[in-house]
Protein backbone atom coordinates (compact mmCIF):
# COMPACT_ATOMS: atom_id res chain seq x y z
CA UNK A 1 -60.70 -2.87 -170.37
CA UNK A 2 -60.08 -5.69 -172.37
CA UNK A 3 -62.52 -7.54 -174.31
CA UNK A 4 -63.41 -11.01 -172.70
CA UNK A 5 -63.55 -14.33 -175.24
CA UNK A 6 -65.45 -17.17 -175.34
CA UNK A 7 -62.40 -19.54 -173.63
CA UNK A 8 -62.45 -17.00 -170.83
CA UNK A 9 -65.84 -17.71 -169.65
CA UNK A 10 -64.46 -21.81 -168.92
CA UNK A 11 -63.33 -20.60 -165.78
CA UNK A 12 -66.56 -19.46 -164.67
CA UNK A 13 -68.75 -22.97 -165.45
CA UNK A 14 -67.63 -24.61 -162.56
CA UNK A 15 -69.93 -21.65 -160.47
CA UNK A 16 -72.70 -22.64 -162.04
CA UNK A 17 -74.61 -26.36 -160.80
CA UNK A 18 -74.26 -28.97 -163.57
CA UNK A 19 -76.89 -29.22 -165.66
CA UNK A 20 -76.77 -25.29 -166.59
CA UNK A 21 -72.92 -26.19 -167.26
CA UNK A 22 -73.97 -28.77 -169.66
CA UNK A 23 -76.86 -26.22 -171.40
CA UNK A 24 -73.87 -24.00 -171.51
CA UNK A 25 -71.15 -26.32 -173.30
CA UNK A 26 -73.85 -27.42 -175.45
CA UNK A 27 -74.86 -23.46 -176.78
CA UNK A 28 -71.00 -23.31 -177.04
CA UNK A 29 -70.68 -25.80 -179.37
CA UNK A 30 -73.92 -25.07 -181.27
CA UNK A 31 -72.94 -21.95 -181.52
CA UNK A 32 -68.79 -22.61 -182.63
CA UNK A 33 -71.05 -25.14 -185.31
CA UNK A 34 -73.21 -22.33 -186.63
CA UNK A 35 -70.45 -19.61 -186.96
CA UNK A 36 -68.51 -22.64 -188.87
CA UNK A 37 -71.13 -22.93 -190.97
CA UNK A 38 -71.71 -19.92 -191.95
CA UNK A 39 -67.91 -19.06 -192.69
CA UNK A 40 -68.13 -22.58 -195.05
CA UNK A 41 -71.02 -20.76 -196.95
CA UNK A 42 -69.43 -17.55 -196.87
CA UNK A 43 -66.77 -19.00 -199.25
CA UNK A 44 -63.94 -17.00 -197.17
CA UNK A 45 -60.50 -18.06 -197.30
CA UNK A 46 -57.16 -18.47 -194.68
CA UNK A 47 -55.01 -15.62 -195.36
CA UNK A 48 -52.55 -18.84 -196.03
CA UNK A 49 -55.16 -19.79 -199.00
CA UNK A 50 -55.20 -16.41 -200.05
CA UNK A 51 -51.66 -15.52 -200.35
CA UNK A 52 -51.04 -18.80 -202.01
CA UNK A 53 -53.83 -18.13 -205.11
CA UNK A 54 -52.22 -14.55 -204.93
CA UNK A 55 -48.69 -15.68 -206.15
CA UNK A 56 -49.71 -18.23 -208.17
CA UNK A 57 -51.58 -15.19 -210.17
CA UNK A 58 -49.10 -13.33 -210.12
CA UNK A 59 -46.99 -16.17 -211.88
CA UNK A 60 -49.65 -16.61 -214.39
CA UNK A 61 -49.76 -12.75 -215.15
CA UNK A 62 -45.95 -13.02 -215.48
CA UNK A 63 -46.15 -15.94 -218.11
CA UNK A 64 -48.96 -14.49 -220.25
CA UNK A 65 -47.24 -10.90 -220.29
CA UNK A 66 -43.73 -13.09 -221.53
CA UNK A 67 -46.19 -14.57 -224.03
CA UNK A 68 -47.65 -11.94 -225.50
CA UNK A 69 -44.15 -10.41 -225.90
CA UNK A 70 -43.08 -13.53 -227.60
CA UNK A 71 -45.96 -13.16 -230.33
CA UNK A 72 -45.60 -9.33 -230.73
């Protein structure tokens, strides 16, 4: 069985009488805010951002190790 997500359960509001389908697009977005949030605080990156900072030390590393042979 697969595991349902959040955009799944969109199909469902219109069972439910309107002003429980607002409470529920509100806690939706309240709680898409809060997990948003806490990711900000987190400090985590895109993979993107990651990979990027990951070559660009790895080009540094490159430069300092041609450096250092320079000098020796």
């Amino acid at each position: 069985m697969q595991d349902p997500k959040l955009e799944d359960f969109d199909e469902y509001y219109s069972l439910f009488p309107r002003p429980i389908r607002a409470l529920m697009r509100c806690f939706k977005q309240e709680c898409n805010f809060a997990i948003r949030s806490m990711i900000l605080r987190l400090g985590l990156v895109s993979k993107q951002e990651y990979q990027v900072t990951q070559d660009l030390l790895i080009q540094a590393q490159e430069k300092i190790k041609k450096l250092e042979e320079q000098l020796s």
